[in-house]
C-alpha atoms as a PDB file:
ATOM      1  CA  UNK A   1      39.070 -34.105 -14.817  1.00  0.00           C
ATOM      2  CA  UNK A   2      36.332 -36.573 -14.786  1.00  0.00           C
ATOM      3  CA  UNK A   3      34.721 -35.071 -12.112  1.00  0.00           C
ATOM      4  CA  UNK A   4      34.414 -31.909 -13.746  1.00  0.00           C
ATOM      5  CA  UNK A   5      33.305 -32.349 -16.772  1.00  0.00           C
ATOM      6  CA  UNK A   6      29.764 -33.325 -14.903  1.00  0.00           C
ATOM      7  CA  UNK A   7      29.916 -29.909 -13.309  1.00  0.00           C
ATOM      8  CA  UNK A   8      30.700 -27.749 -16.077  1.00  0.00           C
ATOM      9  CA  UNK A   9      28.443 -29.784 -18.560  1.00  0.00           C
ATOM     10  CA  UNK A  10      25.588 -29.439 -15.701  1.00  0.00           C
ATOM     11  CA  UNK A  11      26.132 -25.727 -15.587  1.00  0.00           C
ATOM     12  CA  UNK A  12      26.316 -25.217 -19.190  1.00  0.00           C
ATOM     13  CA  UNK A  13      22.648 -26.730 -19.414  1.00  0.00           C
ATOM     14  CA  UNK A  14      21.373 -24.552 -16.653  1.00  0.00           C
ATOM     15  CA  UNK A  15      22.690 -21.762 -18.433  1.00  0.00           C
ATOM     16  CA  UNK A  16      21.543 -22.055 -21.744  1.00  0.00           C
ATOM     17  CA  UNK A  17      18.029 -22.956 -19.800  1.00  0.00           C
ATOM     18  CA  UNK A  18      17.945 -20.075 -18.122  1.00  0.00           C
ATOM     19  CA  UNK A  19      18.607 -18.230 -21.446  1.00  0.00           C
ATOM     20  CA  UNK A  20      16.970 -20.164 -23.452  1.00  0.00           C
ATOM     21  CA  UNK A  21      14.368 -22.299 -22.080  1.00  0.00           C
ATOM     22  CA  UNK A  22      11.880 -19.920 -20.815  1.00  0.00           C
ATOM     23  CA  UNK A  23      12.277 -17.396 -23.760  1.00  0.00           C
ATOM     24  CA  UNK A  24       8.622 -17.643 -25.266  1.00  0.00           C
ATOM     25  CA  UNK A  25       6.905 -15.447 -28.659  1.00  0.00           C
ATOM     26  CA  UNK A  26       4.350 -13.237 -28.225  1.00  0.00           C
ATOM     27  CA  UNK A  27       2.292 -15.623 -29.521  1.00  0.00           C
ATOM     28  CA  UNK A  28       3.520 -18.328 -27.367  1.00  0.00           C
ATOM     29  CA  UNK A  29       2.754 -16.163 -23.909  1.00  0.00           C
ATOM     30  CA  UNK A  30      -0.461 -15.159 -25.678  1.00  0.00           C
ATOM     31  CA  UNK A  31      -1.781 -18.159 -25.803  1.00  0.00           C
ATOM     32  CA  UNK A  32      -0.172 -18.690 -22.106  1.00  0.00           C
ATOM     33  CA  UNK A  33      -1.956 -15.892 -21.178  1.00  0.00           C
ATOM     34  CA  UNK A  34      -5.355 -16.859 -22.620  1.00  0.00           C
ATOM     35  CA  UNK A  35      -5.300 -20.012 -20.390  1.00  0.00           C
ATOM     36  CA  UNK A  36      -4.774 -18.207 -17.493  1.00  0.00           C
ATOM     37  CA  UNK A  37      -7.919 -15.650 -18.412  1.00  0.00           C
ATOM     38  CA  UNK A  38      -9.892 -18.885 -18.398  1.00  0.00           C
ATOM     39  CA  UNK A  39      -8.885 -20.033 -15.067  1.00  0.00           C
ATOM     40  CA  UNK A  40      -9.505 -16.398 -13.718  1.00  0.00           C
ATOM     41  CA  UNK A  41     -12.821 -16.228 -15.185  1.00  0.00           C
ATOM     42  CA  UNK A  42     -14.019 -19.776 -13.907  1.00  0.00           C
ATOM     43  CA  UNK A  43     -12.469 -18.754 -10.384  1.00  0.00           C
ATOM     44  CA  UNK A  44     -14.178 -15.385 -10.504  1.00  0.00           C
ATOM     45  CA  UNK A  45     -17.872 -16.923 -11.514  1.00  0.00           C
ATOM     46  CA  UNK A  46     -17.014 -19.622  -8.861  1.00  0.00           C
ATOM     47  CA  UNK A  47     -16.573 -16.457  -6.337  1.00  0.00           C
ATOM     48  CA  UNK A  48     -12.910 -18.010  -5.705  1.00  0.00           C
ATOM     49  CA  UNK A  49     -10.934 -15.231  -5.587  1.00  0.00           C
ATOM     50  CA  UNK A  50      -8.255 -16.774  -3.459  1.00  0.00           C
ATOM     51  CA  UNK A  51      -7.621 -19.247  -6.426  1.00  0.00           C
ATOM     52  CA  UNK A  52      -7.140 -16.142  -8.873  1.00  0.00           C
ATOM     53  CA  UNK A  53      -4.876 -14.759  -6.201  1.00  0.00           C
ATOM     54  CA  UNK A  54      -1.843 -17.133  -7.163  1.00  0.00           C
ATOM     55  CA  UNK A  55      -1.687 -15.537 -10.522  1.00  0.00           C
ATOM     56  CA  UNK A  56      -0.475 -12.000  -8.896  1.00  0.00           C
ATOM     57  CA  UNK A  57       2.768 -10.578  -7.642  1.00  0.00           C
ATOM     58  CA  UNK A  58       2.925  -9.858  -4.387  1.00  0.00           C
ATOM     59  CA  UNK A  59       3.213  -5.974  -4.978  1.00  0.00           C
ATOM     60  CA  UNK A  60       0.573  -6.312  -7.822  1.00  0.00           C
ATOM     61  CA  UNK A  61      -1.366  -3.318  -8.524  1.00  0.00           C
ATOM     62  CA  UNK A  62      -4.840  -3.367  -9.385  1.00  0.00           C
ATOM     63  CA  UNK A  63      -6.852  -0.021 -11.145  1.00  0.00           C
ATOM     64  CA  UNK A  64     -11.015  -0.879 -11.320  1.00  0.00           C
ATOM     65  CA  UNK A  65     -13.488   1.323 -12.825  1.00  0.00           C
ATOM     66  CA  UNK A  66     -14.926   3.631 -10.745  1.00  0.00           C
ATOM     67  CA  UNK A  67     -12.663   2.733  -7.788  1.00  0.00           C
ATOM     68  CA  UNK A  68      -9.147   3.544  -5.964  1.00  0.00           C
ATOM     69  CA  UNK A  69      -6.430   1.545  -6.668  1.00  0.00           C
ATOM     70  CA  UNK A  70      -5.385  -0.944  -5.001  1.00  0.00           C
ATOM     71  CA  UNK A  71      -1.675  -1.950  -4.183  1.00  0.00           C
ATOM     72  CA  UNK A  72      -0.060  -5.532  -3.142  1.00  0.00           C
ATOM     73  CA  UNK A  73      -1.784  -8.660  -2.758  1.00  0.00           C
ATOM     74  CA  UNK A  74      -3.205  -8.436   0.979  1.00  0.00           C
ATOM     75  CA  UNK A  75      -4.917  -5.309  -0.035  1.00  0.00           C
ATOM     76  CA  UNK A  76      -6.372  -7.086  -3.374  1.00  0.00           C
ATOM     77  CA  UNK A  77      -7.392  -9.837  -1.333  1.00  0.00           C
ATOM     78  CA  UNK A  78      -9.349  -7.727   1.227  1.00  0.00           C
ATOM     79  CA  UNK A  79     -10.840  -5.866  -1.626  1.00  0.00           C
ATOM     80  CA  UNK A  80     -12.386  -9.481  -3.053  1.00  0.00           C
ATOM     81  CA  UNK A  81     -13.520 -10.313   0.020  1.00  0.00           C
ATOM     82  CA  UNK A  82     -15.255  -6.960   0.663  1.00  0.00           C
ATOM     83  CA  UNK A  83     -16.788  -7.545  -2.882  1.00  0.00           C
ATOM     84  CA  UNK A  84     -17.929 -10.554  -1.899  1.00  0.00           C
ATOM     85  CA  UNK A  85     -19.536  -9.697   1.771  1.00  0.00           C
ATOM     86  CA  UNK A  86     -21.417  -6.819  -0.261  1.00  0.00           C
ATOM     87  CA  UNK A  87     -23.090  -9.815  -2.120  1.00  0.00           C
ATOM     88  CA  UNK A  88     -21.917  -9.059  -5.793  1.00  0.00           C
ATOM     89  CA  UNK A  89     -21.980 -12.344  -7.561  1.00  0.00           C
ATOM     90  CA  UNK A  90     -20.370 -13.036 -10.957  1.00  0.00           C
ATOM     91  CA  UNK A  91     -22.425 -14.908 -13.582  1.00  0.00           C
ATOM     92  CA  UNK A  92     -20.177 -14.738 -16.553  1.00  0.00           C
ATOM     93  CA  UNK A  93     -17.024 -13.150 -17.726  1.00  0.00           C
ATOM     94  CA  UNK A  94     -14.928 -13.690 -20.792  1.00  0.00           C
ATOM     95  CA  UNK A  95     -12.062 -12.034 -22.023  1.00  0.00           C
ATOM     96  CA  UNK A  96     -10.726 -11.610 -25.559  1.00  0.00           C
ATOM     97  CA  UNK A  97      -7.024 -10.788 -26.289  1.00  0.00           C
ATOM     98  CA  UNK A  98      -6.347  -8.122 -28.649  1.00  0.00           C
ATOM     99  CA  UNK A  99      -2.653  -7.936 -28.272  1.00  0.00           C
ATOM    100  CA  UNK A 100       0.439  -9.382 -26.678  1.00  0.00           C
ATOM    101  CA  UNK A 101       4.066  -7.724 -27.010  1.00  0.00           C
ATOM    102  CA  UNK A 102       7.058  -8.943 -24.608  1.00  0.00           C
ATOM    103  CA  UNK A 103       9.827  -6.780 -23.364  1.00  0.00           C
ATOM    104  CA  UNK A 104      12.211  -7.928 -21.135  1.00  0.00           C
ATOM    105  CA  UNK A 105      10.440  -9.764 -18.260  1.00  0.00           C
ATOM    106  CA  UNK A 106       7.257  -7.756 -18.743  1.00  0.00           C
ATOM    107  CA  UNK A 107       4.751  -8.694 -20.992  1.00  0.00           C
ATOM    108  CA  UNK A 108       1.509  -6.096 -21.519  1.00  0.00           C
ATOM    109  CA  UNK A 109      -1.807  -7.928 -23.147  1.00  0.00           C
ATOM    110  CA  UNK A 110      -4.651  -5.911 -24.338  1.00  0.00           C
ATOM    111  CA  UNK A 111      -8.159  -7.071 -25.054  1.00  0.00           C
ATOM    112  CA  UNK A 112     -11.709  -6.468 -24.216  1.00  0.00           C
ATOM    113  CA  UNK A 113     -14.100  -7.887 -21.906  1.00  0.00           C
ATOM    114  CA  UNK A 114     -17.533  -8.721 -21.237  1.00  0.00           C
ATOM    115  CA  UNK A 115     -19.256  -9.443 -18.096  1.00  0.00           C
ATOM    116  CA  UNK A 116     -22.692  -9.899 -15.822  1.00  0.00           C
ATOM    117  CA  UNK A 117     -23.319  -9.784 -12.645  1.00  0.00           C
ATOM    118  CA  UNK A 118     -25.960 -10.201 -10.173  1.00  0.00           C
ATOM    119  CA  UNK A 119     -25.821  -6.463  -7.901  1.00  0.00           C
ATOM    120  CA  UNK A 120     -27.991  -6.523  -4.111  1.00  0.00           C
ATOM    121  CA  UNK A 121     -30.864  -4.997  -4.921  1.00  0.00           C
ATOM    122  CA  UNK A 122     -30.672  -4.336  -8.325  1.00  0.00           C
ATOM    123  CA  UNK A 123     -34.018  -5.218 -10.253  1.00  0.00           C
ATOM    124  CA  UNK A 124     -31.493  -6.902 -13.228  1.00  0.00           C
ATOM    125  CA  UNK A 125     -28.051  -8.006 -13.855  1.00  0.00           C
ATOM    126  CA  UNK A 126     -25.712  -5.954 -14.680  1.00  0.00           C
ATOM    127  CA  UNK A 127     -24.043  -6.124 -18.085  1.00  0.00           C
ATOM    128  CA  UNK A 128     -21.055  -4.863 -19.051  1.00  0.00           C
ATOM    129  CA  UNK A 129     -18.505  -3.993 -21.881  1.00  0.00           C
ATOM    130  CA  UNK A 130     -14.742  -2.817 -21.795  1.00  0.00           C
ATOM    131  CA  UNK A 131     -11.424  -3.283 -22.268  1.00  0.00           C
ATOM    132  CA  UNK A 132      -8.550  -3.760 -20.290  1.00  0.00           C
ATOM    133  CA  UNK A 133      -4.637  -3.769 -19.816  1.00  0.00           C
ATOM    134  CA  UNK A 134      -2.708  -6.145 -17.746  1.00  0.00           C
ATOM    135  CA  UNK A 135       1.293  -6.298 -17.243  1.00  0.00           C
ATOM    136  CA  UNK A 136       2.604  -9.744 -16.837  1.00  0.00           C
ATOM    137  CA  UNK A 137       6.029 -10.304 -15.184  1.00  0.00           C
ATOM    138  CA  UNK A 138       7.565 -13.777 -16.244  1.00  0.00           C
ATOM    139  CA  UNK A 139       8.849 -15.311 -13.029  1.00  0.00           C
ATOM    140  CA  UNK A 140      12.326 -17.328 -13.041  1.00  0.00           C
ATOM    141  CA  UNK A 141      10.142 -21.036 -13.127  1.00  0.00           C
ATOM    142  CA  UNK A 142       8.712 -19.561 -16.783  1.00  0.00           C
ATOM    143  CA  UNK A 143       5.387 -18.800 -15.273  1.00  0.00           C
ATOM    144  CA  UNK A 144       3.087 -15.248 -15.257  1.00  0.00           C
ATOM    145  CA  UNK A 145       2.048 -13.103 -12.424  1.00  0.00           C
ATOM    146  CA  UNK A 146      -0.099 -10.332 -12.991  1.00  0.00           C
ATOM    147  CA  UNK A 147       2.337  -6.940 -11.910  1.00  0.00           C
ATOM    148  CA  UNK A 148      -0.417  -4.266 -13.119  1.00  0.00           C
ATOM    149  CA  UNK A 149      -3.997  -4.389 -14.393  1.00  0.00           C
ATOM    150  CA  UNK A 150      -6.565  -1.776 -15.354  1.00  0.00           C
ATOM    151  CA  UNK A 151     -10.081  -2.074 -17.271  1.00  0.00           C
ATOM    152  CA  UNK A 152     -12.499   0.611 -17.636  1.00  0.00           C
ATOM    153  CA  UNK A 153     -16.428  -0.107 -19.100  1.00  0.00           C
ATOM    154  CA  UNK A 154     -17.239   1.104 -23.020  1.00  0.00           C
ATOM    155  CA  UNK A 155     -20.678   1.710 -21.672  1.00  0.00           C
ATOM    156  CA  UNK A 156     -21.479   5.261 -20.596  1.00  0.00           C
ATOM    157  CA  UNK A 157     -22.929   6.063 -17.405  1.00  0.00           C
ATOM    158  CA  UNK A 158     -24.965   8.595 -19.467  1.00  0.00           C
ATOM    159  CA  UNK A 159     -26.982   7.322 -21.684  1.00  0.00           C
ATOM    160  CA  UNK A 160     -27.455   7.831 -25.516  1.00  0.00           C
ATOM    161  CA  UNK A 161     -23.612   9.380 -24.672  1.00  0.00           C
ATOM    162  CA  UNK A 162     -21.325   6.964 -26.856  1.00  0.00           C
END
């Protein structure tokens, strides 16, 4: 019996852990989430796109503006590194979080974003406005990995159009 008291007590914890000890607010995994933007943004102006990569699934999908999607992480890493080859540069981005709402082991933010960039050949930077979605899956260690993402510009390609 004194043997297995250890066990069961030890397995009791775990449990209510595993219940328990990763179960987060929205406002918790907001703020979470906000940290991680910050690390993505300072990896993305440092053109380090293999650090961002540790913050997606490995079937992530990713939807740009103005581009195909892009399924799974090998094909999201090729994609960066094709951006990068081209010669786009990042000079700033920031995100803002509108919105956090948990269900499950998916959590979907919402905010806007704001970015510049330096384009080849392009007499100025390139500024731009938007929003964006993202679908976080909480992993069994507590953590985030991005599972879908999608942005789109405010900014019309037309102008005087919005």
């Amino acid at each position: 019996m004194k043997t297995i008291m250890p066990v069961l007590f030890t397995i009791l914890f775990v449990s209510v852990m595993r219940v328990n000890g990763f179960s987060q607010t929205d406002q918790e995994l907001k703020q979470k989430i906000e940290g991680i933007n910050k690390e993505l943004a300072k990896a993305m102006v440092e053109g380090d796109f293999s650090r961002s990569l540790k913050y997606y699934s490995n079937d992530a999908i990713t939807m740009p503006n103005n581009a195909k999607m892009v399924q799974g992480i090998e094909e999201i890493r090729r994609s960066n590194e094709a951006m990068i080859k081209s010669g786009i540069k990042m000079k700033s981005f920031e995100t803002s979080t509108v919105q956090v709402k948990s269900c499950g082991n998916l959590v979907t933010e919402i905010g806007n974003y704001k970015l510049s960039m330096i384009m080849p050949g392009a007499p100025n930077d390139y500024e731009d406005i938007g929003k964006y979605l993202t679908i976080w899956e909480k992993q069994d260690d507590g953590s985030l990995k991005i599972k879908i993402e999608m942005w789109n510009t405010d900014v019309s390609p037309v102008p005087g159009t919005m």
